[in-house]
C-alpha atoms as a PDB file:
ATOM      1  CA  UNK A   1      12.280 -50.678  35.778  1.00  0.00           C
ATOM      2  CA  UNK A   2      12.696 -51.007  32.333  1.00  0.00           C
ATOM      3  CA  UNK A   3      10.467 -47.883  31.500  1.00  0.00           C
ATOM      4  CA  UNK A   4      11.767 -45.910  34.084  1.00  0.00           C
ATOM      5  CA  UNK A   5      13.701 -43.646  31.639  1.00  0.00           C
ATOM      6  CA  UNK A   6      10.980 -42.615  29.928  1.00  0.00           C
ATOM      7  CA  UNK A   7       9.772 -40.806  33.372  1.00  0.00           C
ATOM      8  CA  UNK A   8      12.222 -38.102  32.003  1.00  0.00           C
ATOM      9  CA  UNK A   9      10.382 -35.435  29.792  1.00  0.00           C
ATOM     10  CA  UNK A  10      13.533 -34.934  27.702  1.00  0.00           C
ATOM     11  CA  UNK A  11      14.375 -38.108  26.695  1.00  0.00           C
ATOM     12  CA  UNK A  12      11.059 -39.615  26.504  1.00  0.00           C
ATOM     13  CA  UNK A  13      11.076 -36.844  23.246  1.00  0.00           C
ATOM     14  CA  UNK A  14      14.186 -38.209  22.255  1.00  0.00           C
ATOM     15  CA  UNK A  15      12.842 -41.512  22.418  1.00  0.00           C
ATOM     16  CA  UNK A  16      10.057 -40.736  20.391  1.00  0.00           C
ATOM     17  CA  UNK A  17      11.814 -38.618  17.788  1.00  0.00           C
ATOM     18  CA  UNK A  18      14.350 -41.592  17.524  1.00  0.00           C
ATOM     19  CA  UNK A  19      11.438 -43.527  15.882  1.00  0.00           C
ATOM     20  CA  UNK A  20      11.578 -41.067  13.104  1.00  0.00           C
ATOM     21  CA  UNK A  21      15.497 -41.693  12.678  1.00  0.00           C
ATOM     22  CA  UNK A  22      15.944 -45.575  13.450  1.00  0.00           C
ATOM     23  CA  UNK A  23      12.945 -46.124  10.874  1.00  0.00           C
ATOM     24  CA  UNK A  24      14.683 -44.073   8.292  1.00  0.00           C
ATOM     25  CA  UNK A  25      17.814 -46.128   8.211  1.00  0.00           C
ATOM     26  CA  UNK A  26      15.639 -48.985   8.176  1.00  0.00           C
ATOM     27  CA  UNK A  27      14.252 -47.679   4.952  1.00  0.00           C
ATOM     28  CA  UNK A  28      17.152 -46.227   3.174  1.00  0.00           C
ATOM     29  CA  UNK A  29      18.837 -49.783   3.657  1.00  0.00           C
ATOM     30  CA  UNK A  30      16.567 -51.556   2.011  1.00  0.00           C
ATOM     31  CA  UNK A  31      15.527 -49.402  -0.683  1.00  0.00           C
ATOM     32  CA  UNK A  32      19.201 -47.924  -2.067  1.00  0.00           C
ATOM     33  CA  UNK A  33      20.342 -52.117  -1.816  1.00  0.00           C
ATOM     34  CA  UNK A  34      16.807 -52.128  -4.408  1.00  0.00           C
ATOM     35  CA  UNK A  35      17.921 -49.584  -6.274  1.00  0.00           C
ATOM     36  CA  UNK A  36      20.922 -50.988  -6.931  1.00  0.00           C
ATOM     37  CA  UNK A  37      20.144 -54.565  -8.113  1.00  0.00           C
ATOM     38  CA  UNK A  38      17.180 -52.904 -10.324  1.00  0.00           C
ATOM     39  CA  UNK A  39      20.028 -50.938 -11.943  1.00  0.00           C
ATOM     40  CA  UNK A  40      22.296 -53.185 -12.246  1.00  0.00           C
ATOM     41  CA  UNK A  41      21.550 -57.033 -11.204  1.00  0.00           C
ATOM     42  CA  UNK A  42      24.941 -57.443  -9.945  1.00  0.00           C
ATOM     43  CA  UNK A  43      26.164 -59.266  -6.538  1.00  0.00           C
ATOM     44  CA  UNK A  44      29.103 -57.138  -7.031  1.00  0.00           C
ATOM     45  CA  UNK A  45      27.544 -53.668  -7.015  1.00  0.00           C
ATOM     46  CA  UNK A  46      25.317 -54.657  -3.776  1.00  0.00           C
ATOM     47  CA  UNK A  47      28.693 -55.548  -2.140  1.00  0.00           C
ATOM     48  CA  UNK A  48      29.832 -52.273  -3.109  1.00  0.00           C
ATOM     49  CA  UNK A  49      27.052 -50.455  -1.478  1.00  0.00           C
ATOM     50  CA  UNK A  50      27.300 -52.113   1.676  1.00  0.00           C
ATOM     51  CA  UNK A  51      31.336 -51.247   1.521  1.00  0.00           C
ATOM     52  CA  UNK A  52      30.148 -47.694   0.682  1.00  0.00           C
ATOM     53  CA  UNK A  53      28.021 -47.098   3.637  1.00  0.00           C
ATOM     54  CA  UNK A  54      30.188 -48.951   6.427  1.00  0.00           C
ATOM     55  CA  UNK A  55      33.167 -48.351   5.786  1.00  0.00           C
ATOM     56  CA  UNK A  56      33.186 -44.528   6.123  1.00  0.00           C
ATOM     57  CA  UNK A  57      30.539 -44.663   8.759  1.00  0.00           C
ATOM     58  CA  UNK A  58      33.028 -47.350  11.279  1.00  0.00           C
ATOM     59  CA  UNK A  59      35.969 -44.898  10.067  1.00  0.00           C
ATOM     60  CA  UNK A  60      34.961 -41.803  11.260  1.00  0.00           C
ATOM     61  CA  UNK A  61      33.200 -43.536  14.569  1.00  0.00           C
ATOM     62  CA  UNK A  62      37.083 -43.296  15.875  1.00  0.00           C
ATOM     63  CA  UNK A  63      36.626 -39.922  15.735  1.00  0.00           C
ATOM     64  CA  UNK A  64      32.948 -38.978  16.641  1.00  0.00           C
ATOM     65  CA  UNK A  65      33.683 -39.045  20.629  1.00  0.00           C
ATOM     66  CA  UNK A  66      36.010 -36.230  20.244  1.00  0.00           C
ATOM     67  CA  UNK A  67      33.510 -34.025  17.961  1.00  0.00           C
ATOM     68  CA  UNK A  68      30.897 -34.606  20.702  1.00  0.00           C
ATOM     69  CA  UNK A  69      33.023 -33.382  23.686  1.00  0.00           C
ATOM     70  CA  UNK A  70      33.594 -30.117  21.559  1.00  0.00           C
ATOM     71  CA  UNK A  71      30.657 -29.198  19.358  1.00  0.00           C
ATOM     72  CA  UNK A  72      26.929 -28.590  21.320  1.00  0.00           C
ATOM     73  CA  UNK A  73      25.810 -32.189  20.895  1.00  0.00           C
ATOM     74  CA  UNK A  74      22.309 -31.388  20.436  1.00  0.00           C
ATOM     75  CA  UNK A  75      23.251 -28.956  17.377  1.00  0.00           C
ATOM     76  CA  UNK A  76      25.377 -31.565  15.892  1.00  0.00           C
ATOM     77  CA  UNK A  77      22.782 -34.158  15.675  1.00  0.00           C
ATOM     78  CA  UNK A  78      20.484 -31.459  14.064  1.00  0.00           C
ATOM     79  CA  UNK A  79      23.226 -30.901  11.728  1.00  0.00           C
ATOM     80  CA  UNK A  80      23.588 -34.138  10.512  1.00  0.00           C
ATOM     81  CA  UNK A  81      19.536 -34.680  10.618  1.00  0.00           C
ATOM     82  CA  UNK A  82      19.479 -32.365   8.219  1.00  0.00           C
ATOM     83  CA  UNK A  83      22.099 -33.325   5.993  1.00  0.00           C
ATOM     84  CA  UNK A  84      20.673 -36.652   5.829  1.00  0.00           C
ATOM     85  CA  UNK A  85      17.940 -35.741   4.703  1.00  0.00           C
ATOM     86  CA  UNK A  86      19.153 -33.355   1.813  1.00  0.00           C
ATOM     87  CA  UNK A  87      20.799 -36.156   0.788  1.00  0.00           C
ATOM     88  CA  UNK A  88      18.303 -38.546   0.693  1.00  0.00           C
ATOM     89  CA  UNK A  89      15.593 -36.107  -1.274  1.00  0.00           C
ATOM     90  CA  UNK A  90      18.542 -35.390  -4.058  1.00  0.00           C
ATOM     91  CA  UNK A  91      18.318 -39.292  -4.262  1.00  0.00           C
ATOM     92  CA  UNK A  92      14.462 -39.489  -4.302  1.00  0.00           C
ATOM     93  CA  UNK A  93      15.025 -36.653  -7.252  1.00  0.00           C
ATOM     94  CA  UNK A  94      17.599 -38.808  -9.217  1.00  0.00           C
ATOM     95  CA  UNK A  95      15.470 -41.915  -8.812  1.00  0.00           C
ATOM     96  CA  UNK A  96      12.100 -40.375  -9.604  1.00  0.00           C
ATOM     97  CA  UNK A  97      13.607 -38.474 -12.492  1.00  0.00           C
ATOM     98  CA  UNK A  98      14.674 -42.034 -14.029  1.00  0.00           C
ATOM     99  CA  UNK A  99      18.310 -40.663 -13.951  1.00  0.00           C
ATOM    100  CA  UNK A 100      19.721 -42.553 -11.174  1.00  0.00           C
ATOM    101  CA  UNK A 101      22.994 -44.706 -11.527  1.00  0.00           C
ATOM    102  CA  UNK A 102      24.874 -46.921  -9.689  1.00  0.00           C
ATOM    103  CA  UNK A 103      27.427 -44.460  -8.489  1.00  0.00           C
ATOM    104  CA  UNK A 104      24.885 -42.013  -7.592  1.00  0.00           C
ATOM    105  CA  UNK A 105      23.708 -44.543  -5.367  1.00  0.00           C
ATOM    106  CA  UNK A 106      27.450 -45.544  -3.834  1.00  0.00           C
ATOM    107  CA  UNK A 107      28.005 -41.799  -3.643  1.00  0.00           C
ATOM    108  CA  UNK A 108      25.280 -41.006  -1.895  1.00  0.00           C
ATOM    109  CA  UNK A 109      25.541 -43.998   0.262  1.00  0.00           C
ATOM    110  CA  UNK A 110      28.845 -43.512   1.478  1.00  0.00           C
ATOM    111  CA  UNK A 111      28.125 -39.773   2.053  1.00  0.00           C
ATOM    112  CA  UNK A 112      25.494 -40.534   4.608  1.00  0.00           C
ATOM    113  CA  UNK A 113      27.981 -43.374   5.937  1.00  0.00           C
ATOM    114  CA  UNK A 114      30.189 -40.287   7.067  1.00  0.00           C
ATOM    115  CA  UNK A 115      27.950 -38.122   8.276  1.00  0.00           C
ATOM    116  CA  UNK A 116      26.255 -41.619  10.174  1.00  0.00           C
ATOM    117  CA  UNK A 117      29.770 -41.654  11.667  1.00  0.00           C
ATOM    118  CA  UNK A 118      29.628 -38.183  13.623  1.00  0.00           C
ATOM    119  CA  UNK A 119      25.417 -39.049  14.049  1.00  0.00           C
ATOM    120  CA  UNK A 120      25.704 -42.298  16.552  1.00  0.00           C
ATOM    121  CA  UNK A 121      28.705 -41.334  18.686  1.00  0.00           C
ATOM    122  CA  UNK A 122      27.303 -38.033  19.665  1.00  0.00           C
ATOM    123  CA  UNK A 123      24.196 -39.765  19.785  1.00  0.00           C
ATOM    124  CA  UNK A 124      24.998 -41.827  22.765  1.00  0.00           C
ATOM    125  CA  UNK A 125      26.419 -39.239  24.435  1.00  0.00           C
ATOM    126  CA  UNK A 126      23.898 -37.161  24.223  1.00  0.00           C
ATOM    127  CA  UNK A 127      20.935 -39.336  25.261  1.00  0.00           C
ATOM    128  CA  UNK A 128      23.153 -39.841  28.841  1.00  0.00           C
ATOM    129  CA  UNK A 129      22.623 -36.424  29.382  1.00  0.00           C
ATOM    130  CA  UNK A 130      18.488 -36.455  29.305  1.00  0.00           C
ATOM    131  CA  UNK A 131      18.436 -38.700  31.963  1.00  0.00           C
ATOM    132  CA  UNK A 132      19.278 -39.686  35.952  1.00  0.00           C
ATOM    133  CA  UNK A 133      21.940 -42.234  36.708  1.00  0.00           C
ATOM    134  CA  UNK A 134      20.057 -44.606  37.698  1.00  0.00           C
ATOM    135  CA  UNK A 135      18.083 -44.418  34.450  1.00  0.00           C
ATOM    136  CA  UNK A 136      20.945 -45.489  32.133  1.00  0.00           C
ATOM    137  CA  UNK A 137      20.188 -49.088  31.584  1.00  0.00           C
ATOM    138  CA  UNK A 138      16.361 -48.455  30.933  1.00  0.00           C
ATOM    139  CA  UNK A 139      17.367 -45.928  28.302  1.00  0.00           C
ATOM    140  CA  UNK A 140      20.268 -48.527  26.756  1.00  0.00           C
ATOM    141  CA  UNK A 141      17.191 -51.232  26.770  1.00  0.00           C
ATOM    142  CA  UNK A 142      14.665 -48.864  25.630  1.00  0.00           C
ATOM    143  CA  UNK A 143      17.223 -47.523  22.986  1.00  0.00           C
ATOM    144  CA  UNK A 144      17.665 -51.634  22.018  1.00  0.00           C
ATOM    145  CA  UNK A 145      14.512 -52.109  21.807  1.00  0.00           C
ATOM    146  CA  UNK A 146      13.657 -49.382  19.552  1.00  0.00           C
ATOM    147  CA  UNK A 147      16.434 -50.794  17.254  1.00  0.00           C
ATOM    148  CA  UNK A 148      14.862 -54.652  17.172  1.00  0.00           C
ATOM    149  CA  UNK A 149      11.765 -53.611  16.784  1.00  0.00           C
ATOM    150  CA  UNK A 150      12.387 -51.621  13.791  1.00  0.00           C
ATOM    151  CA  UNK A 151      14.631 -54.700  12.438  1.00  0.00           C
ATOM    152  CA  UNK A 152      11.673 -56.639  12.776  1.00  0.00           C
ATOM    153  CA  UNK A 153       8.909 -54.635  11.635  1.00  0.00           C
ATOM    154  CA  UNK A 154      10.214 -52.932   8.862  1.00  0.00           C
ATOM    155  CA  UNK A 155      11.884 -54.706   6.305  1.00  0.00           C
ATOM    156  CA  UNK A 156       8.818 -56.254   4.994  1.00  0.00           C
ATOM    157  CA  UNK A 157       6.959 -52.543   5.399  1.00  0.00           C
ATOM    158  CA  UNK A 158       9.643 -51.203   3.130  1.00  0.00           C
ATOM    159  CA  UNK A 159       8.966 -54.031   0.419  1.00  0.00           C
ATOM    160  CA  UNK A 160       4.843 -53.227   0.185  1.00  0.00           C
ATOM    161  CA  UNK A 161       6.004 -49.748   0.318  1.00  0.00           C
ATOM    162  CA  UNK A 162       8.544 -50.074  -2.724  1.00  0.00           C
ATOM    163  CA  UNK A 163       5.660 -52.046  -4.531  1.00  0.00           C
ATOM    164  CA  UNK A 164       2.933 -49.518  -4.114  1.00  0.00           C
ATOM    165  CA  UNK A 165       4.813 -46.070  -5.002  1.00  0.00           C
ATOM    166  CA  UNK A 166       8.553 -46.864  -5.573  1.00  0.00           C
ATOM    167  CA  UNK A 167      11.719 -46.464  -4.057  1.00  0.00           C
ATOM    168  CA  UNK A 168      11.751 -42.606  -4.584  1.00  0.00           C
ATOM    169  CA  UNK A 169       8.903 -42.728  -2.503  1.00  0.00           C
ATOM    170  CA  UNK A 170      10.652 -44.787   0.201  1.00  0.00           C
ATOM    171  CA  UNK A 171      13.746 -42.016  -0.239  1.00  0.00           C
ATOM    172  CA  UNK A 172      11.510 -39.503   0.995  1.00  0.00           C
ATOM    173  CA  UNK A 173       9.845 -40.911   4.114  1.00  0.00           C
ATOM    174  CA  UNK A 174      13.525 -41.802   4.978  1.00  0.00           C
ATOM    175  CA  UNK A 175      14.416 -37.700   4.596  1.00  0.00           C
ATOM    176  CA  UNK A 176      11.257 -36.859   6.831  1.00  0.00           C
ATOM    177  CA  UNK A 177      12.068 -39.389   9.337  1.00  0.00           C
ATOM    178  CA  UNK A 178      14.930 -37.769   9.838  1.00  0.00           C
ATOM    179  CA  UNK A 179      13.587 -34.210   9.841  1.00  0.00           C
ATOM    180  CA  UNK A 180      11.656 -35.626  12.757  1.00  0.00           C
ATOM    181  CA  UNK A 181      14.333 -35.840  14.882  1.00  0.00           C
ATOM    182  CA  UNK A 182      15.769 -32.373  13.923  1.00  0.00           C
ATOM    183  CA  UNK A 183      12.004 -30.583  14.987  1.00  0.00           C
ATOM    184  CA  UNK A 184      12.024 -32.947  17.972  1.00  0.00           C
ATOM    185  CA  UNK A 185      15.763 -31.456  19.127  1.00  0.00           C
ATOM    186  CA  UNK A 186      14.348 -27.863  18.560  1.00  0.00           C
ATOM    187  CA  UNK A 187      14.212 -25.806  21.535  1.00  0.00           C
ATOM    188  CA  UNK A 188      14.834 -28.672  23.725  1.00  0.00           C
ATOM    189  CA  UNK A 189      16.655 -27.826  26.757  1.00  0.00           C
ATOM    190  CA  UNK A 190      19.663 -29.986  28.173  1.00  0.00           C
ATOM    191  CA  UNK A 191      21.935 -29.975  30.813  1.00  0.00           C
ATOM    192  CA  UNK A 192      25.690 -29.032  30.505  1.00  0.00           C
ATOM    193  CA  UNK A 193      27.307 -31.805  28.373  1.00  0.00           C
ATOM    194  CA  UNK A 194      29.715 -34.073  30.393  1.00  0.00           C
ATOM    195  CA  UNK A 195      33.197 -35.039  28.115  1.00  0.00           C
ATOM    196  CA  UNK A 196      32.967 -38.844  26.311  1.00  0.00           C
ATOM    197  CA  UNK A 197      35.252 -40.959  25.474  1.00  0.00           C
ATOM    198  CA  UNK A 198      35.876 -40.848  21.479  1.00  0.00           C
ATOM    199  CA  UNK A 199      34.792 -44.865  21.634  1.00  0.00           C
ATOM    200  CA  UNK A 200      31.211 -45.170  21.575  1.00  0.00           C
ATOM    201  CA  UNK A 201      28.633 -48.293  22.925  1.00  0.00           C
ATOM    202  CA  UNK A 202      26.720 -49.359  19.742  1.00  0.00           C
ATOM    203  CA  UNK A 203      22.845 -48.563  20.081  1.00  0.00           C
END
């Protein structure tokens, strides 16, 4: 049954708190590829950003299976929750101070690209370990779904919401979506984590 995972206490709170998390990306990609062109109006620099933010994240993906079979996989993902975030409010700051550049933008972008990098591999391994067996492919859907639907729905959110208070604004939902996964993780118990592979299946 295609809601079947979400019989499981544990991850249907990860599910949930994943809202917080797959929205936030949602935002932050539109609004820093906003920024950007307000700054600067250049083709170029947007090409840049998108460089910025992949190519460290796909990097360090080679490596994010092996960090999750050694480091508490629930502490990790806290970890970079949290760094996320700080990184998106100094960008809120820099934007709502009217002292943002470009390369404050790229910066920051490629920054969370890393840390994006250790996030989604540890990510899918942890999620395996909230449920049954025989739950895995209603979690994969459910995770898919979560992912489409945001795809969908948000984009033209984040544009009314850039309109009405600004891209700082936008900046700091992103940091408390994010923050919403790092209270959901708190004090949530899981079993002992199984060793992944250091190649991970995209959400």
């Amino acid at each position: 049954m295609l809601f079947s995972a979400l019989r499981s206490p544990r991850y249907r709170r990860y599910w949930f708190g994943s809202i917080g998390t797959v929205g936030a990306s949602q935002l932050i990609l539109m609004a820093q590829g906003w920024l950007v062109f307000q700054l600067s109006g250049s083709p170029m620099d947007l090409g840049a950003l998108g460089a910025a933010v992949s190519v460290p994240s796909i990097f360090i993906m080679i490596f994010g299976g092996i960090l999750a079979d050694r480091w508490d996989r629930r502490r990790l993902i806290m970890t970079t929750s949290v760094i996320t975030a700080g990184l998106l409010l100094i960008q809120a700051a820099l934007d709502y101070l009217a002292i943002v550049e470009v390369w404050h933008v790229l910066v920051i972008g490629a920054l969370i690209g890393i840390v994006t990098g250790f996030e989604w591999p540890t990510r899918q391994a942890f999620f395996a370990s909230l449920i049954e067996p025989d739950q895995m492919m209603s979690a994969v859907s459910l995770n898919s779904i979560l992912w489409q639907a945001s795809r969908m729905v948000l984009p033209g959110l984040t544009g009314i919401l850039i309109a009405a208070a600004g891209t700082s604004m936008v900046f700091v939902m992103g940091a408390l979506g994010f923050m919403v996964m790092f209270a959901t993780l708190l004090g949530m118990p899981v079993r002992r984590q199984a060793p992944v592979s250091g190649n991970s299946v995209q959400q």
